[in-house]
Each structure stands twice: as C-alpha cells, then as structure tokens.
N, C-alpha and C. Protein backbone atom coordinates (compact mmCIF):
# COMPACT_ATOMS: atom_id res chain seq x y z
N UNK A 1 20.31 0.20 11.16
CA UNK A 1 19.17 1.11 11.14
C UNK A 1 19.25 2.02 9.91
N UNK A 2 18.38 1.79 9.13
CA UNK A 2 18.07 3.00 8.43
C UNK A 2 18.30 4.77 8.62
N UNK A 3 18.84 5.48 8.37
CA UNK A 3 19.44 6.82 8.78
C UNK A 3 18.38 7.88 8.24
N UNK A 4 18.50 7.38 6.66
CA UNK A 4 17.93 8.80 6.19
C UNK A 4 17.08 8.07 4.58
N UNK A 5 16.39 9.30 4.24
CA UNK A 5 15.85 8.79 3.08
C UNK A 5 16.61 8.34 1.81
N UNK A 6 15.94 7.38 1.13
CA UNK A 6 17.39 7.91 -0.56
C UNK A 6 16.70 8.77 -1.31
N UNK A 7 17.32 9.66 -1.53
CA UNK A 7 16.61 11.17 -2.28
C UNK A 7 17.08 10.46 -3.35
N UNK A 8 15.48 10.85 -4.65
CA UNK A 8 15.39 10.56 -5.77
C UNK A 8 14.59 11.49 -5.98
N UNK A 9 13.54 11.75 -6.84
CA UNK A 9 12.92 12.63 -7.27
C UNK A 9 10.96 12.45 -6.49
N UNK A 10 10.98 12.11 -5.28
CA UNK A 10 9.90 11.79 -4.53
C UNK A 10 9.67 13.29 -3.91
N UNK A 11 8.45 13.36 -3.63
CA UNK A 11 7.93 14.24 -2.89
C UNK A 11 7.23 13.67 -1.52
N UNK A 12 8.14 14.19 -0.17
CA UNK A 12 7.39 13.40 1.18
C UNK A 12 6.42 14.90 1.55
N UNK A 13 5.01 14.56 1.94
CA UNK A 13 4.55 15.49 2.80
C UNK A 13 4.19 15.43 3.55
N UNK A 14 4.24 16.31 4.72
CA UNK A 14 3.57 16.06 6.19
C UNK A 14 2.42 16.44 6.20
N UNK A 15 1.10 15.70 6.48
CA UNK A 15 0.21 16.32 6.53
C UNK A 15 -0.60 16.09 7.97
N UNK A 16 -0.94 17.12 8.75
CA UNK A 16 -1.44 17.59 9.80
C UNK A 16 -2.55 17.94 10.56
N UNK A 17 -3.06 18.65 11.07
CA UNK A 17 -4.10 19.12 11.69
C UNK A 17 -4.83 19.48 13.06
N UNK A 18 -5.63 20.03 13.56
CA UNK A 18 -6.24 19.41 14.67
C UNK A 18 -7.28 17.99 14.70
N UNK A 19 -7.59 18.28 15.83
CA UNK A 19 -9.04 16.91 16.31
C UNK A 19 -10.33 16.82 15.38
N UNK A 20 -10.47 16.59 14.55
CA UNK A 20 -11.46 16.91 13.90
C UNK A 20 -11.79 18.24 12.87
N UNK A 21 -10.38 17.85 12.28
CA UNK A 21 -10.30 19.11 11.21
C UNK A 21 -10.61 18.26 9.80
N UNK A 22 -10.95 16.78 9.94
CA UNK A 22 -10.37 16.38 8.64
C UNK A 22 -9.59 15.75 8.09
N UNK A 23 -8.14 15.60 9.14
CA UNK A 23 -7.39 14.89 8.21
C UNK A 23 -7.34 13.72 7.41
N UNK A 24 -8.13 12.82 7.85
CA UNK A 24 -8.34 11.43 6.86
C UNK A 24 -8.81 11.50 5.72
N UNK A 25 -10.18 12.69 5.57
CA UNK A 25 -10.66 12.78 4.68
C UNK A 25 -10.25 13.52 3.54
N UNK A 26 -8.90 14.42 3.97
CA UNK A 26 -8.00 15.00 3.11
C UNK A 26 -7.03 13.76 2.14
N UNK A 27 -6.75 13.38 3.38
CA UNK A 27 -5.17 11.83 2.71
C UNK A 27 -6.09 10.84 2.15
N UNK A 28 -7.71 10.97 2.01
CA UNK A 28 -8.21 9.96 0.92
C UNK A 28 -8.51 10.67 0.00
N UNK A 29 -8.41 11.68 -0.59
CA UNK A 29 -8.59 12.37 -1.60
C UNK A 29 -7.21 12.49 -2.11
N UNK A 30 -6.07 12.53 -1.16
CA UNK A 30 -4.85 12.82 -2.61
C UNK A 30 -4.64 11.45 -2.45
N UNK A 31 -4.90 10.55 -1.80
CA UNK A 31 -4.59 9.24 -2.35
C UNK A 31 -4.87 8.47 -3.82
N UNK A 32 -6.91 9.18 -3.61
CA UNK A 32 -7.06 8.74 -4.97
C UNK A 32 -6.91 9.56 -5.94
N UNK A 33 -5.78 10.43 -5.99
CA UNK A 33 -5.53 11.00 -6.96
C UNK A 33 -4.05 10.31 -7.14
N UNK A 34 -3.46 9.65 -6.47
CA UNK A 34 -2.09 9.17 -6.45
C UNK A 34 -1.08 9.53 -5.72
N UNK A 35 -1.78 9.53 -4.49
CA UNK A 35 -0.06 9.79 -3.44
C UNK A 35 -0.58 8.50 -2.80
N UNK A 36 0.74 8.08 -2.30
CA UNK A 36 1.16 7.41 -1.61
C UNK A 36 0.71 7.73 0.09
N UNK A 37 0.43 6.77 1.08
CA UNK A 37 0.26 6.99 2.44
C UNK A 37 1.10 6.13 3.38
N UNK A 38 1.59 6.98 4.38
CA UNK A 38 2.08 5.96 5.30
C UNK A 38 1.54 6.87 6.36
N UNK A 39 1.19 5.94 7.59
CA UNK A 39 0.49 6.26 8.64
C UNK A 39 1.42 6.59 9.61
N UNK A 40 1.87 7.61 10.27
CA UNK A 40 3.02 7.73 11.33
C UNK A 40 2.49 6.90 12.99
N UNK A 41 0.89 7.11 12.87
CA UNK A 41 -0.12 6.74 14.12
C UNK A 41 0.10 4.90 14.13
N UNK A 42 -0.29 4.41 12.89
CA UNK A 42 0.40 2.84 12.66
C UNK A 42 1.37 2.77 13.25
N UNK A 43 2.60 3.08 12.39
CA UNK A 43 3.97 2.76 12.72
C UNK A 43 3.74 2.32 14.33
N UNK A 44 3.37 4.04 15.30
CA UNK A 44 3.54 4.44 16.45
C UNK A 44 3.08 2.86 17.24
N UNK A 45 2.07 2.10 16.51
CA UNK A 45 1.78 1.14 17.54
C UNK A 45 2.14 0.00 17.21
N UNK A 46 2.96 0.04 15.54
CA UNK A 46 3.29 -1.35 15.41
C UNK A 46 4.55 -1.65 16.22
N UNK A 47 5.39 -0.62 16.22
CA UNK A 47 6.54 -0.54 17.01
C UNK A 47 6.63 -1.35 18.71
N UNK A 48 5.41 -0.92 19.30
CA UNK A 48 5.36 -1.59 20.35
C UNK A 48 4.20 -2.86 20.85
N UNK A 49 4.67 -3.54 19.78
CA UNK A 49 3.69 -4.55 19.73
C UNK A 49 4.41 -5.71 20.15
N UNK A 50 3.70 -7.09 20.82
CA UNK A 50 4.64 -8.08 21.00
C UNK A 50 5.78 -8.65 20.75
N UNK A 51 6.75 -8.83 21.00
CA UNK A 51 7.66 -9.53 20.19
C UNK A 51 8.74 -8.15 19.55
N UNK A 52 8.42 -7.29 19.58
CA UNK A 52 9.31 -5.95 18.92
C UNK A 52 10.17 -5.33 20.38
N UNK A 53 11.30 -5.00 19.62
CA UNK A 53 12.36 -4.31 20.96
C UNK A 53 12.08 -3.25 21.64
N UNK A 54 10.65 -2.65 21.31
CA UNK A 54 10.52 -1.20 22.24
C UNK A 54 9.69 -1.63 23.19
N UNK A 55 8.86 -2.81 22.77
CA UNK A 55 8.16 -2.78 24.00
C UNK A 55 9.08 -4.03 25.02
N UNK A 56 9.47 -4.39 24.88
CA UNK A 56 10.68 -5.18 25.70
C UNK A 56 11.54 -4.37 26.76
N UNK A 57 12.21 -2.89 26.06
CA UNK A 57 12.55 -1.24 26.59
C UNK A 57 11.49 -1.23 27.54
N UNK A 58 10.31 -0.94 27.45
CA UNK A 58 9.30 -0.31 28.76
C UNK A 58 8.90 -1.23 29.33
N UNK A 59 8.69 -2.44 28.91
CA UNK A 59 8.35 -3.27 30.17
C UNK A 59 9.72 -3.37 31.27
N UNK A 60 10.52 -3.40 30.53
CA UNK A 60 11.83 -3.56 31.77
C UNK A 60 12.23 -2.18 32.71
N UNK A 61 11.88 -1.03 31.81
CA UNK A 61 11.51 1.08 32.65
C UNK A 61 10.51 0.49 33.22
N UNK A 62 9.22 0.58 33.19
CA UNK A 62 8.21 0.58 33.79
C UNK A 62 7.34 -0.24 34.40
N UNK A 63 8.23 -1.84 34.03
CA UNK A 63 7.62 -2.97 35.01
C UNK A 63 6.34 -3.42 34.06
N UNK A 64 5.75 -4.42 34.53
CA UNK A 64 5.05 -5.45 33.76
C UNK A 64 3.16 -5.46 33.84
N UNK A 65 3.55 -3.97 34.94
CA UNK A 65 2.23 -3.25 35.14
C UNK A 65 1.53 -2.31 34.08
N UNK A 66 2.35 -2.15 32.95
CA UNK A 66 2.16 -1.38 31.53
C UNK A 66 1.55 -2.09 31.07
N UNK A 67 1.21 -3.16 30.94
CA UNK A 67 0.98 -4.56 30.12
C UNK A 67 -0.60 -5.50 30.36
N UNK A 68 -1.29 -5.28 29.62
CA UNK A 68 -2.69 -6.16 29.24
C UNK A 68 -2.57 -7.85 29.52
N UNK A 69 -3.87 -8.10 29.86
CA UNK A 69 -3.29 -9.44 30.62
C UNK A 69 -3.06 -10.27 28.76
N UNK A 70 -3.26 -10.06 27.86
CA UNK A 70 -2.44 -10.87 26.28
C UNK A 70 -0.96 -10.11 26.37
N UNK A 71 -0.14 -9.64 27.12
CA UNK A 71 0.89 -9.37 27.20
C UNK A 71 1.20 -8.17 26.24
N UNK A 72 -0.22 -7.43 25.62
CA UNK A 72 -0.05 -6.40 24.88
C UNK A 72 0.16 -5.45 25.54
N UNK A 73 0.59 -3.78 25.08
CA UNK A 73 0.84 -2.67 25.56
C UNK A 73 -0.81 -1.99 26.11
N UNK A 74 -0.81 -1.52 27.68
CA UNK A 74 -1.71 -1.12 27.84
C UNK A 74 -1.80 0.03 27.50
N UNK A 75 -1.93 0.56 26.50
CA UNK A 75 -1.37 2.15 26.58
C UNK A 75 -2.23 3.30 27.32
N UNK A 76 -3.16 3.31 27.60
CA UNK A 76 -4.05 4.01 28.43
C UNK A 76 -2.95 4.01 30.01
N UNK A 77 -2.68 2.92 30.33
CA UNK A 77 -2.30 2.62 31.63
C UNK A 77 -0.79 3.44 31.49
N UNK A 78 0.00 3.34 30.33
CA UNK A 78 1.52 3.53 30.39
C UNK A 78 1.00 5.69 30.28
N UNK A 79 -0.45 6.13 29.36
CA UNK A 79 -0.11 7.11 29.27
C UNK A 79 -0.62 8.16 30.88
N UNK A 80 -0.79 7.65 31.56
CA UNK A 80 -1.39 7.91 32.90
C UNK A 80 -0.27 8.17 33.47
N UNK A 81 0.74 7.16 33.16
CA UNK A 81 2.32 7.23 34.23
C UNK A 81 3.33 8.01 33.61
N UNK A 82 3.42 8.06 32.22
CA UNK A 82 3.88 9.54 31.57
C UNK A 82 3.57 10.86 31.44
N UNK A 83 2.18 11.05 31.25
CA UNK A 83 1.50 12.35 31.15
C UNK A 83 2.02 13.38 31.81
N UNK A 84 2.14 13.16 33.63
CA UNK A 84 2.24 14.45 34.37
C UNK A 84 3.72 14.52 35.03
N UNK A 85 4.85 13.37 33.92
CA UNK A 85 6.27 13.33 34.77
C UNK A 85 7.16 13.20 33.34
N UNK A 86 7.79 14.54 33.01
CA UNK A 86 8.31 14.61 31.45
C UNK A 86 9.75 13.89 31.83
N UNK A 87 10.06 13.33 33.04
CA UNK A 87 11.50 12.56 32.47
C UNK A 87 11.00 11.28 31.68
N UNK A 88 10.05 10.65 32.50
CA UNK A 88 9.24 9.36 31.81
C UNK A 88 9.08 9.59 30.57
N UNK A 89 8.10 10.40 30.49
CA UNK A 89 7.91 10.68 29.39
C UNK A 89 8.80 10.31 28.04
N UNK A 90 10.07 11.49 28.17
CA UNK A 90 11.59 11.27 27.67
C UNK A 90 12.07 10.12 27.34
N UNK A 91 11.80 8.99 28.80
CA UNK A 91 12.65 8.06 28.48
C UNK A 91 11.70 6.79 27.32
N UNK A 92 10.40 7.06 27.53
CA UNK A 92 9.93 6.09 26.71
C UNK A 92 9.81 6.66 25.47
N UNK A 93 9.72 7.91 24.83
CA UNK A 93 10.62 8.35 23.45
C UNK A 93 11.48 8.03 23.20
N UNK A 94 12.54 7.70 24.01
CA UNK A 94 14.07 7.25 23.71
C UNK A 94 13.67 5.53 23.33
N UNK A 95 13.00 5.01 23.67
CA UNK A 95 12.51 3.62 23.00
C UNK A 95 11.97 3.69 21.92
N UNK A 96 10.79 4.18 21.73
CA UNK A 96 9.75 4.41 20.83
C UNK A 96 10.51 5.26 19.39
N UNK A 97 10.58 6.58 20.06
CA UNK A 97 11.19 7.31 18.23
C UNK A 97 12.17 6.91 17.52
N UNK A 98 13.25 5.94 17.91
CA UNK A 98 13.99 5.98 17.09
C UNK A 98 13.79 4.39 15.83
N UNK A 99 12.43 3.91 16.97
CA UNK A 99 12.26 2.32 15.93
C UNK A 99 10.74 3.11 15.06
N UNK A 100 10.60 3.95 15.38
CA UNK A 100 9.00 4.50 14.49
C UNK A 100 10.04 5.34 13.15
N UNK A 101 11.00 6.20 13.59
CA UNK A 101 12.15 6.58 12.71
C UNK A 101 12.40 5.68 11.60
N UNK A 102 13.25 4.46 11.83
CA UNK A 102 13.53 3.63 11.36
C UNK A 102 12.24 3.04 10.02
N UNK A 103 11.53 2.80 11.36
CA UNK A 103 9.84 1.97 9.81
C UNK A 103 9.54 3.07 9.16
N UNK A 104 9.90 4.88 9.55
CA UNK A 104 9.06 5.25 9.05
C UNK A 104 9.99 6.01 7.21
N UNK A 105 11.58 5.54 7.53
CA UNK A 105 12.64 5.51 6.56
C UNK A 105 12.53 4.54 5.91
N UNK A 106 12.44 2.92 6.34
CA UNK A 106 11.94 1.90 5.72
C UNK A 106 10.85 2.29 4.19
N UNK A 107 9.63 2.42 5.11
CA UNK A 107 8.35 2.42 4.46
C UNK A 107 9.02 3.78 3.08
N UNK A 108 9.32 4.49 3.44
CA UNK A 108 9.66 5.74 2.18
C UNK A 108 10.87 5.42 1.00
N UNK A 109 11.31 4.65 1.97
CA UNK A 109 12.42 3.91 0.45
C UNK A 109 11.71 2.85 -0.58
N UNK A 110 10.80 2.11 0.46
CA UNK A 110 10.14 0.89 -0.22
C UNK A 110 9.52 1.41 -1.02
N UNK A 111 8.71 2.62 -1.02
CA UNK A 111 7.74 3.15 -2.29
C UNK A 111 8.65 3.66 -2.96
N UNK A 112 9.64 4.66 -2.71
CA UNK A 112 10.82 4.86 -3.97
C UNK A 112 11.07 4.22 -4.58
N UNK A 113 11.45 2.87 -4.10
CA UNK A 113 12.23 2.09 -4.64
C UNK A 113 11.38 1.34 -5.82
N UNK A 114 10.02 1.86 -6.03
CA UNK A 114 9.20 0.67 -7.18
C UNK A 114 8.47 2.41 -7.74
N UNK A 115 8.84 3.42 -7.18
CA UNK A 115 8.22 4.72 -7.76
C UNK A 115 9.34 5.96 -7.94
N UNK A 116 10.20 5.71 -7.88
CA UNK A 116 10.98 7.17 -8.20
C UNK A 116 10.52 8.37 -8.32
N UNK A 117 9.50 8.52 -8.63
CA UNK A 117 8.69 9.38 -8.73
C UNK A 117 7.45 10.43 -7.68
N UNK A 118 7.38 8.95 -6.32
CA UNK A 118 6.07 9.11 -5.91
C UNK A 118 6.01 10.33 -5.01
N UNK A 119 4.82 10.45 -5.28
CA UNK A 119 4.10 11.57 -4.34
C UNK A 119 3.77 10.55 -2.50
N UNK A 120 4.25 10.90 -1.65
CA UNK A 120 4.36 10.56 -0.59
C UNK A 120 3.79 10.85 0.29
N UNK A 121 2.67 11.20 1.23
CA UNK A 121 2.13 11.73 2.05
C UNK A 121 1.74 10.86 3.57
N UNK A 122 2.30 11.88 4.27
CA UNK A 122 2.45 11.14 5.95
C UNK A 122 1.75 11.99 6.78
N UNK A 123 0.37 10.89 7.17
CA UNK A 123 -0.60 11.90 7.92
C UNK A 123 -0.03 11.36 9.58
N UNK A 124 -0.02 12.71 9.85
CA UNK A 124 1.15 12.84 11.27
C UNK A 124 0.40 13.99 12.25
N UNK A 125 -0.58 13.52 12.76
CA UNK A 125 -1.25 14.31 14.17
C UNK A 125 -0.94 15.15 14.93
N UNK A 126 0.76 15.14 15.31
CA UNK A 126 1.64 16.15 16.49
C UNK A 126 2.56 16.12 15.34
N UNK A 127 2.72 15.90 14.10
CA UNK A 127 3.96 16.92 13.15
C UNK A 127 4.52 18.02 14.15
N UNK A 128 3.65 18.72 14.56
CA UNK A 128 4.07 20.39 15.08
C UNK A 128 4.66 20.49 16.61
N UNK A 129 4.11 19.99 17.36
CA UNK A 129 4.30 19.83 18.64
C UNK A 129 5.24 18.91 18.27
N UNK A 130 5.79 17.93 17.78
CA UNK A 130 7.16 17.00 18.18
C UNK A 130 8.06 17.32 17.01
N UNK A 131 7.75 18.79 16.52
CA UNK A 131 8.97 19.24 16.08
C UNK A 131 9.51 18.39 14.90
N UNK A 132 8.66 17.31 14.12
CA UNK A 132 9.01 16.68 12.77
C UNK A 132 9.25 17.34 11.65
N UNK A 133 9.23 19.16 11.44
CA UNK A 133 8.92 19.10 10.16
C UNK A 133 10.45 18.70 9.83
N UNK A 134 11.29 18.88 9.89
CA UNK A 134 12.42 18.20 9.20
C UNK A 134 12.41 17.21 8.12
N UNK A 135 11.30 15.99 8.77
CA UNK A 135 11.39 15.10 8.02
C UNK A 135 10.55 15.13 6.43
N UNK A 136 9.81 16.37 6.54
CA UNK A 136 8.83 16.17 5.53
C UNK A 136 9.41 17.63 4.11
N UNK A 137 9.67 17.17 2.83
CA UNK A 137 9.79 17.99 2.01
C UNK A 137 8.72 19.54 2.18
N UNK A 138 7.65 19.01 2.06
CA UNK A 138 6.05 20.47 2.56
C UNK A 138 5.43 19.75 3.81
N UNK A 139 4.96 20.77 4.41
CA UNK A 139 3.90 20.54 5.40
C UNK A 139 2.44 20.99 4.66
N UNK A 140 1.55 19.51 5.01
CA UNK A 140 -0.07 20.19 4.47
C UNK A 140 -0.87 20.36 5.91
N UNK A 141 -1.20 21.43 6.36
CA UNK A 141 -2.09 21.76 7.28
C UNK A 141 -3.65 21.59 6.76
N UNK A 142 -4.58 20.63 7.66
CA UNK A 142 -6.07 20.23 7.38
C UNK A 142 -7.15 21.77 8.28
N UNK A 143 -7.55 21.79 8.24
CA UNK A 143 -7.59 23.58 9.01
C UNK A 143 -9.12 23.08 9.19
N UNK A 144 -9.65 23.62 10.14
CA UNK A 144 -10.98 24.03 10.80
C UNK A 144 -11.35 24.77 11.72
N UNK A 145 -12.18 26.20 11.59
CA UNK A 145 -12.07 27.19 12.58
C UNK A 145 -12.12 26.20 14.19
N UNK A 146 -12.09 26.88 15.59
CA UNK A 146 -11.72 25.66 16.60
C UNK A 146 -13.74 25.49 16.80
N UNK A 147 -14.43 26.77 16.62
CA UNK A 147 -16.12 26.50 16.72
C UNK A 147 -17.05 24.96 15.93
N UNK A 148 -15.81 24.75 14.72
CA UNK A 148 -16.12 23.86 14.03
C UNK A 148 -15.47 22.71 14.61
N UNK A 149 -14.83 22.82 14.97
CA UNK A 149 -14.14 21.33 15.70
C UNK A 149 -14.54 20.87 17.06
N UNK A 150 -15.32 22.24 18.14
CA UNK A 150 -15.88 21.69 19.01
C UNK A 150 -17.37 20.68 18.55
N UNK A 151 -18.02 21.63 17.64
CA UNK A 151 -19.12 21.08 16.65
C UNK A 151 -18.95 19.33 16.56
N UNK A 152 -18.17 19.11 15.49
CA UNK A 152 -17.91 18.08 14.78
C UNK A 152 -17.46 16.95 16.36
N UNK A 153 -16.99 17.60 17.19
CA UNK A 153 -16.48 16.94 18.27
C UNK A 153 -17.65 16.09 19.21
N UNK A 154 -18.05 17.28 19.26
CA UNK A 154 -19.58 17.00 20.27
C UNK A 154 -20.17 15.62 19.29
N UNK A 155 -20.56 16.31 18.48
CA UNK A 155 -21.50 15.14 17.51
C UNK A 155 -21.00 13.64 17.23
N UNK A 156 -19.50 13.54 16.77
CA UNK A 156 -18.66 12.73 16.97
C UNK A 156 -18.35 11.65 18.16
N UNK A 157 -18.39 12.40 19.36
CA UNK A 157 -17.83 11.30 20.35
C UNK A 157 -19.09 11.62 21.31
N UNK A 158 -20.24 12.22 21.36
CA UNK A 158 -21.55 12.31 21.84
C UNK A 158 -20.96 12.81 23.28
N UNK A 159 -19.86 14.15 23.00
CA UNK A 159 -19.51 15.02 24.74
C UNK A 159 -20.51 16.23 24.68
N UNK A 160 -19.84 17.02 25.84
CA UNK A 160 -20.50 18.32 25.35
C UNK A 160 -19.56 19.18 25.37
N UNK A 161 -19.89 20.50 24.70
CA UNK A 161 -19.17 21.31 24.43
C UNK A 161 -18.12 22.08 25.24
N UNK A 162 -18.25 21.62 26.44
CA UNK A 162 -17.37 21.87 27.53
C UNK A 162 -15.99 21.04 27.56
N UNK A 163 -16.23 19.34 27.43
CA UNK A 163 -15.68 18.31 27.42
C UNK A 163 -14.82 18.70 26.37
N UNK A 164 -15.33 18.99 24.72
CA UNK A 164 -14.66 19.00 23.60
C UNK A 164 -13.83 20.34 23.91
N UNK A 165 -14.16 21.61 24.53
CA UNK A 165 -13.15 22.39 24.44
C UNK A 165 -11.61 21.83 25.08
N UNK A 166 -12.00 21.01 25.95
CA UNK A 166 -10.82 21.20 26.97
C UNK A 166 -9.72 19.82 26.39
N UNK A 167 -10.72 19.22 25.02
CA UNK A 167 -9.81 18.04 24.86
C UNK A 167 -8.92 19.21 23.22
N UNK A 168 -9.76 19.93 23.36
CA UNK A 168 -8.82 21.00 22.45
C UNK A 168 -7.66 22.08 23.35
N UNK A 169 -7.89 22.33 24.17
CA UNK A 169 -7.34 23.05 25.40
C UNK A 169 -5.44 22.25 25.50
N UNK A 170 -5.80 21.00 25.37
CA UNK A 170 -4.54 20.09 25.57
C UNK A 170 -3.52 20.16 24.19
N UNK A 171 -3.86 20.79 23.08
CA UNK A 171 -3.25 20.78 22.03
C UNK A 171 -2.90 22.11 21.94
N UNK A 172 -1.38 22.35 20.53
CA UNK A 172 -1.46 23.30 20.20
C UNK A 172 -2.85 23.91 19.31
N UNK A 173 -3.22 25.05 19.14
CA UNK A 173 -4.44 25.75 18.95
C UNK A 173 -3.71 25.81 17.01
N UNK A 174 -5.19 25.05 16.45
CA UNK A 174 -5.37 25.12 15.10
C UNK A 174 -4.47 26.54 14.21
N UNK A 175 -4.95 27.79 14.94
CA UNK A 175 -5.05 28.72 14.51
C UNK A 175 -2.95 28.82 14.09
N UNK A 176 -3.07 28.60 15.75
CA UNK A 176 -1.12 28.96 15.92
C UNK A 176 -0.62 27.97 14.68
N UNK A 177 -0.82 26.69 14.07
CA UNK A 177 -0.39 25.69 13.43
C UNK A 177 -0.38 26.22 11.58
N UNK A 178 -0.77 27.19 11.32
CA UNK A 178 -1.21 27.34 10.60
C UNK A 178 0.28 28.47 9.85
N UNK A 179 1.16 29.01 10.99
CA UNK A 179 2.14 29.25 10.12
C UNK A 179 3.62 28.56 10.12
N UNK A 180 3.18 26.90 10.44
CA UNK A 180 4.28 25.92 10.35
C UNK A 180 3.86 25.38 8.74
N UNK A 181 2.73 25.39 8.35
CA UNK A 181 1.84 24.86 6.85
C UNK A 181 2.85 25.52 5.18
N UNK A 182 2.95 24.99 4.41
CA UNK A 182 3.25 25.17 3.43
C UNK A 182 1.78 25.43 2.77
N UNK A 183 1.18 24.71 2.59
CA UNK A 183 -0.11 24.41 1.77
C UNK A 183 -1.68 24.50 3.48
N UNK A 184 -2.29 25.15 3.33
CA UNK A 184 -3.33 25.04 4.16
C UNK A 184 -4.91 24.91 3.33
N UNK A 185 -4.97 23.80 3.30
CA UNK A 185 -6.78 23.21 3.29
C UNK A 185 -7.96 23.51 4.11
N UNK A 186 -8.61 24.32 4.01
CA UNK A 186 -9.66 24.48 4.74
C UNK A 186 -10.54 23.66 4.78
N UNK A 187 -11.22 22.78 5.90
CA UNK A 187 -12.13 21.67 5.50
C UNK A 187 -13.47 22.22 6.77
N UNK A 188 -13.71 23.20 6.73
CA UNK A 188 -15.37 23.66 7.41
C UNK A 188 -16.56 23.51 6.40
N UNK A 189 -16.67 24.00 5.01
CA UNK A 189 -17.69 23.68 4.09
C UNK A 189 -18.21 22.23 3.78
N UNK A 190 -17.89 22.41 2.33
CA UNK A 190 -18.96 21.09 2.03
C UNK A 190 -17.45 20.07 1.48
N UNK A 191 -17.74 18.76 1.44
CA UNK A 191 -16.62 17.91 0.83
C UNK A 191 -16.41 18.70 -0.69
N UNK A 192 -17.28 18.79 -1.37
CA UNK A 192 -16.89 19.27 -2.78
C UNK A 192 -16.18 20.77 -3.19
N UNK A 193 -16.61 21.44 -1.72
CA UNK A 193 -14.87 22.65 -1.34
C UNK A 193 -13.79 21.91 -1.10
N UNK A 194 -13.76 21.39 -0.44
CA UNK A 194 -12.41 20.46 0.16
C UNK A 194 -11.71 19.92 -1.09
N UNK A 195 -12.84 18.98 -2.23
CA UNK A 195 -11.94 18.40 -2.90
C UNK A 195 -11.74 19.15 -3.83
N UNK A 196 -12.23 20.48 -4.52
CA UNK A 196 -11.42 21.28 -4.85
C UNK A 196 -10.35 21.81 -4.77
N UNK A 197 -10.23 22.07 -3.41
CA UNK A 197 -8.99 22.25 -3.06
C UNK A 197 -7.85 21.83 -3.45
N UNK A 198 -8.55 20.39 -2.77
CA UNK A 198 -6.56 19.24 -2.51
C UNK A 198 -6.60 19.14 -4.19
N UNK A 199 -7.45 19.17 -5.46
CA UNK A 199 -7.28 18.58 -6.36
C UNK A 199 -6.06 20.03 -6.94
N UNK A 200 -6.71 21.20 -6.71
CA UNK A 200 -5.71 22.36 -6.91
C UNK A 200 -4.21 22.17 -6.06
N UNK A 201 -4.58 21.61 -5.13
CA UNK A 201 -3.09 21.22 -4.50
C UNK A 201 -2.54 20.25 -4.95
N UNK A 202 -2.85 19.19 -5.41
CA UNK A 202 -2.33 18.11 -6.16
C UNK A 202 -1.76 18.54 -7.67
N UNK A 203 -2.72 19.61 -8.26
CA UNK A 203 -2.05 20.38 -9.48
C UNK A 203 -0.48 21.33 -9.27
N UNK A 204 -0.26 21.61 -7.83
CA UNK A 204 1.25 22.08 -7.78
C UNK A 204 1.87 21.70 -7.13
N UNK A 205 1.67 20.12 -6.55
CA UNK A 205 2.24 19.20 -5.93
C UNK A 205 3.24 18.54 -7.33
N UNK A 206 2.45 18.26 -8.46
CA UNK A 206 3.08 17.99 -9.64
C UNK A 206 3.93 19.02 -9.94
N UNK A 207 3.72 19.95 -9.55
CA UNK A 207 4.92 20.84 -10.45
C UNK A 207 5.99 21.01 -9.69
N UNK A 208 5.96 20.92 -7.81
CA UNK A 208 6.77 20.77 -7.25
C UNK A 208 7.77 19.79 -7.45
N UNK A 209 6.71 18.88 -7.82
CA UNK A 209 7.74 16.97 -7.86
C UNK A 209 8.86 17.28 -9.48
N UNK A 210 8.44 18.02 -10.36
CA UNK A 210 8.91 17.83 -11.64
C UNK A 210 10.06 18.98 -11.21
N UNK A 211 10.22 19.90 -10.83
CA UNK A 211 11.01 20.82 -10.75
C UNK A 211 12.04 20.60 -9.55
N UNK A 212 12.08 19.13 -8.80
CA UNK A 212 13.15 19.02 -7.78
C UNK A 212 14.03 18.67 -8.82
C-alpha cells in the first residue's frame, strides 16, 4: 500500500464546500488554468465496485442484501443501514478509507511523477467533517451565503425550500467551514466574479508552489 505522498515541489489542495456552493464550477476554472484534478467522490465509488476488496469487506459485514441484483453496491440500501448506527458506520470506513487512501496516494504520485511541479487540486465534499485536512498542503473553501444555496437548491433538484433547508440542516453549516479555509471563494455573484477570483488565487497559488 502506498503510505504517503513523494514530496517534490507539487502543490495538493483541498478544495471544499457546501451543497450548491459551486464547487465544480470552481475546479473547472483552475483546471483550465492548469491544476491538476482528482476526484475524492470517484475514487469513493471506484473502490467499491465489482471485483475490488472493499466491496467483498461489506458484502461479507452486511450480507448480500447491500447488493443490486448486477451484483453492484446498492448504496442507497447500505446508507439506510449505516446512517442511524455509528458502529456500522465505523466498520464500513475501516473497508472503504484505507483503499480510497491508497488510489487517492496513487493518483498524486502519478501526476508528480510526469509533473514535479503540478498544481494538484482534490475536490473533496466532507474535507471538514472527516477531518482530511492533513492530507491537503491549503484548503480552498467554495462559499455561498446558506439563502443562496437554499435558492440554487430549490431550482436545482425542483424541492421546496423547506426540503432544501433540512438537506442543509444534515451538514456542517457553510458559515462554521469557513475558518478550516486557507483561501475562501465566494461564488453568490456572477461567474465573471468567481473567475476573477480563482484566477487571483491561481496568481498565489504560483507563488506558493515556487517558494516550497
């Protein structure tokens, strides 16, 4: 297993957010400016995909009732039987994090290894709540007041504003996240605020990377 990164002169960042703050539309803007992406949400499901050792782990914890009749992971069904019992919970992390760990050390050497240089960015949903920043050189927080995210929510998944509070209700609150952030992006205006922004953040992202 892969342990740890090989430190060279790369810059990894965590980048974050709530439900509808933005974050994709942030990690395609420093992309096309030249960072690098790895998806932590990927990893999370390539890991337990057919044929891989974690999901082999929960079908044998949790029986064969987790499982879609193509023998894929039901995950709706497995997150019903974890949600409201944190040993479960526990134990199917103890499967899961340490092979998403692994791809997600993999994937950061592989771009080192052809970039010495690269700018790295890992858009990571619960960074904060599962306690990752460790892994990331900066944290980039995607920010949206929470009025704007019920907004964007409603319109988005066609709930109502009741529905969208309470699927915000289940998270840590935007506001609190905001002093785990190295760098905080505001994305409520127009895209051409936003990409001002990240492009000013990408201007001392370079100076960060040159001065490790």
């Amino acid at each position: 297993m892969l342990l740890e990164i090989i430190k060279k002169n790369q810059l990894v960042l965590g980048v974050t957010g709530g439900i509808a703050t933005g974050k994709s539309t942030v990690t395609r803007m420093l992309k096309e400016m030249g960072a690098a992406v790895i998806d932590m949400d990927m990893i999370a499901r390539q890991v337990v995909e057919p044929g891989y050792p974690a999901l082999e782990n929960i079908v044998e914890y949790f029986g064969k009732e987790v499982l879609s009749d193509d023998g894929s992971l039901d995950r709706k069904k497995l997150s019903k039987i974890v949600f409201s019992d944190p040993e479960k919970r526990k134990k199917l992390e103890s499967f899961t994090h340490p092979r998403i760990y692994e791809e997600f050390f993999r994937q950061v050497n592989a771009i080192v290894g052809k970039d010495p240089n690269a700018v790295i960015q890992v858009e990571t949903p619960l960074l904060i709540e599962l306690n990752l920043q460790h892994l990331f050189d900066k944290i980039i927080l995607v920010y949206a007041p929470r009025k704007e995210q019920i907004r964007r929510l409603t319109k988005r998944d066609g709930i109502s504003e009741a529905d969208a509070a309470q699927i915000l209700a289940a998270q840590l609150p935007i506001d609190e996240k905001t002093k785990y952030a190295d760098f905080v992006i505001r994305n409520e205006d127009s895209p051409e605020a936003a990409q001002k922004q990240v492009k000013e953040l990408w201007d001392e992202l370079k100076k960060l990377r040159s001065g490790k």
